[in-house]
N, C-alpha and C. Protein backbone atom coordinates (compact mmCIF):
# COMPACT_ATOMS: atom_id res chain seq x y z
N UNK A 1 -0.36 12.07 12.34
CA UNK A 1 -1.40 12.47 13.27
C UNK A 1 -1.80 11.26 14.10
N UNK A 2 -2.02 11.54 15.68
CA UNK A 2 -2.27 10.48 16.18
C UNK A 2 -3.39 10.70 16.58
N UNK A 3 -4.26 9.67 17.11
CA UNK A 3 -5.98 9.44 17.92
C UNK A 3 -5.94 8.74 18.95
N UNK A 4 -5.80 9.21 19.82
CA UNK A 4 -6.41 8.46 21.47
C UNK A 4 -5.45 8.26 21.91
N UNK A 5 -3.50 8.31 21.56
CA UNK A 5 -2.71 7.92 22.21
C UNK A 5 -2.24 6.48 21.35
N UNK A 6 -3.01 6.62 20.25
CA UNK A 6 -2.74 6.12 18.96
C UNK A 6 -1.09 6.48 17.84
N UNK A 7 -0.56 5.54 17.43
CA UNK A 7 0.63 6.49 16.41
C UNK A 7 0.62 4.85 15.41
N UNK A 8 1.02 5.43 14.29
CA UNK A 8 1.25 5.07 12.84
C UNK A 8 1.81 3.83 13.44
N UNK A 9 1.53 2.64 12.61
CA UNK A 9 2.13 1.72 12.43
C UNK A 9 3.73 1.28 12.32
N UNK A 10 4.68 0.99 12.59
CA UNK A 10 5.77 0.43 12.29
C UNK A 10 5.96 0.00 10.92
N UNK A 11 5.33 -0.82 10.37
CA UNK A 11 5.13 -1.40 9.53
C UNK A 11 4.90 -0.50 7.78
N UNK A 12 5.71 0.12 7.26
CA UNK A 12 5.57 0.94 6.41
C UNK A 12 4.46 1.34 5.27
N UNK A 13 4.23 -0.30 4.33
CA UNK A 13 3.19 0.03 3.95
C UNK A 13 1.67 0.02 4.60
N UNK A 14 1.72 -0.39 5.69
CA UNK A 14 0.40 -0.80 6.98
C UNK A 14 -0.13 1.18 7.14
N UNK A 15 -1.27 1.15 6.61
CA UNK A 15 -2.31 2.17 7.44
C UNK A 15 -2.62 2.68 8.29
N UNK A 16 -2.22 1.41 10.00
CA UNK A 16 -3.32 1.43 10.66
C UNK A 16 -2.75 2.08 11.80
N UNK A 17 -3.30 2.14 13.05
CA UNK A 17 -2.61 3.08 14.11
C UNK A 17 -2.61 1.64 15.03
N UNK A 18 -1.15 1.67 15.89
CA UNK A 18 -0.79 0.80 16.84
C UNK A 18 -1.78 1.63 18.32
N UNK A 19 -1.96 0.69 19.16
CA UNK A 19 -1.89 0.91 20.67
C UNK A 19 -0.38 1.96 21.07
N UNK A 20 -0.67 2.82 21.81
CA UNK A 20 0.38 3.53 22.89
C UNK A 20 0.85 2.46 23.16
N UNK A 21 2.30 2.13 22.67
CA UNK A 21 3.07 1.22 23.92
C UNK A 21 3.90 -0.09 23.10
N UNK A 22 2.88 0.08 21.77
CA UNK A 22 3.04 -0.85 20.55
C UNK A 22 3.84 -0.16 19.44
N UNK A 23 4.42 -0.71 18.51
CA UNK A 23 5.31 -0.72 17.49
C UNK A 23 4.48 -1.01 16.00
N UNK A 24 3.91 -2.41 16.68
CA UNK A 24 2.98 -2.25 14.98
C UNK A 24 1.12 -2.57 15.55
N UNK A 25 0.53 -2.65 14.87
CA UNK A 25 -0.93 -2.83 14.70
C UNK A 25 -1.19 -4.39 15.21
N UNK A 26 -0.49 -5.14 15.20
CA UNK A 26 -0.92 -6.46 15.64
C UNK A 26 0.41 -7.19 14.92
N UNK A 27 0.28 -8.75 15.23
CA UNK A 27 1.29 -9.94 14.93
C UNK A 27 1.85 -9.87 13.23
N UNK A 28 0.88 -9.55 12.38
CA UNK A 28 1.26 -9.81 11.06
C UNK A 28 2.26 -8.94 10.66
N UNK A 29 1.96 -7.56 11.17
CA UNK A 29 2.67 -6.09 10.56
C UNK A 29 4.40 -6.51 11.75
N UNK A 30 4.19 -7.11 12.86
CA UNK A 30 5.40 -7.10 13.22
C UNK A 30 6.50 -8.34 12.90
N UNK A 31 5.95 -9.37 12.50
CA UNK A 31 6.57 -10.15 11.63
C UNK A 31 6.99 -9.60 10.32
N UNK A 32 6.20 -9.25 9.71
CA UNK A 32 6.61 -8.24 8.02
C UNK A 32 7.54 -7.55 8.67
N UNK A 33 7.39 -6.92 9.54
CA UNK A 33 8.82 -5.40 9.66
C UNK A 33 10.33 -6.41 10.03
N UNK A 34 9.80 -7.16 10.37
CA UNK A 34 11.41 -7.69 10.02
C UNK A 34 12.02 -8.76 9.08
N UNK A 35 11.02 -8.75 8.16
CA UNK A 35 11.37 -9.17 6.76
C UNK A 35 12.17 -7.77 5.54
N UNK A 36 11.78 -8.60 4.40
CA UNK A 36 12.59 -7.69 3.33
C UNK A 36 10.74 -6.90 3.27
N UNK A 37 11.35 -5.67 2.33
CA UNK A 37 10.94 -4.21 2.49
C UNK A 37 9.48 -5.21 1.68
N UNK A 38 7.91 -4.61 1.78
CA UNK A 38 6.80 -5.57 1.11
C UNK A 38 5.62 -4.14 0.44
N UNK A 39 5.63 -4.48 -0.71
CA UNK A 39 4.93 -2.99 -1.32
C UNK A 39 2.86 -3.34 -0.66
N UNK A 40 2.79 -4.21 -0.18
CA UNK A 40 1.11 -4.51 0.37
C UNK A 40 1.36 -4.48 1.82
N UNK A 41 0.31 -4.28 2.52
CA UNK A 41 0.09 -4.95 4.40
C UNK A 41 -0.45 -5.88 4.01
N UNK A 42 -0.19 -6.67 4.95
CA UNK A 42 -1.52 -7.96 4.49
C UNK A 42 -1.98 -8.41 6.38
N UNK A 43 -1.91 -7.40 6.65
CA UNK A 43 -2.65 -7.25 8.40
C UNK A 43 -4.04 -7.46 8.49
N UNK A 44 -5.05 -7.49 7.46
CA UNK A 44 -6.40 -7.67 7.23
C UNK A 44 -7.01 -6.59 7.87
N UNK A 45 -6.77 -5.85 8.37
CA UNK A 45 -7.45 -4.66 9.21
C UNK A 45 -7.93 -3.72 7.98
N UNK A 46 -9.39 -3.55 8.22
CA UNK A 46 -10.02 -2.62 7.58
C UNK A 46 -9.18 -1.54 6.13
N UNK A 47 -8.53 -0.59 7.16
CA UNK A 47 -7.66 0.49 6.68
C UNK A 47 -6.96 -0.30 5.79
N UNK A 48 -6.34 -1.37 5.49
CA UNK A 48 -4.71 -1.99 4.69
C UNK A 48 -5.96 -3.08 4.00
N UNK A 49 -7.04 -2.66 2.75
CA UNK A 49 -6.96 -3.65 1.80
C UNK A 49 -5.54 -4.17 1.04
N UNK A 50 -5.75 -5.12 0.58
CA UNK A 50 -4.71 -6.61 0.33
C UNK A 50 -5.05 -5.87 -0.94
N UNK A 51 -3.74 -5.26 -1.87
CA UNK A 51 -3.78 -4.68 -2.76
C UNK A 51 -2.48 -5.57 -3.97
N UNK A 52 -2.94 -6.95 -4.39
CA UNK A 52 -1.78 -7.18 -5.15
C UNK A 52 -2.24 -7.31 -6.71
């Protein structure tokens, strides 16, 4: 489900909704997506508590 022109993160375990136009939620989630697969976000955004 998207909001405002909003869509899901890139970033698999990440919560949060990217900008229209964007891939992930900000710098952290798009560095992680091109690492190895990571069971936490660690994007600090509200939605993705740091769950280790």
């Amino acid at each position: 489900m998207t909001t405002n022109g909003q869509v899901k993160c890139a970033h698999l375990p990440c919560l949060c909704f990217a900008q229209a136009g964007d891939k992930y939620c900000g710098l952290a989630c798009k560095d992680a997506g091109s690492k190895d697969v990571e069971i936490a976000c660690q994007c600090d955004h509200e939605p993705c508590p740091l769950t280790l």
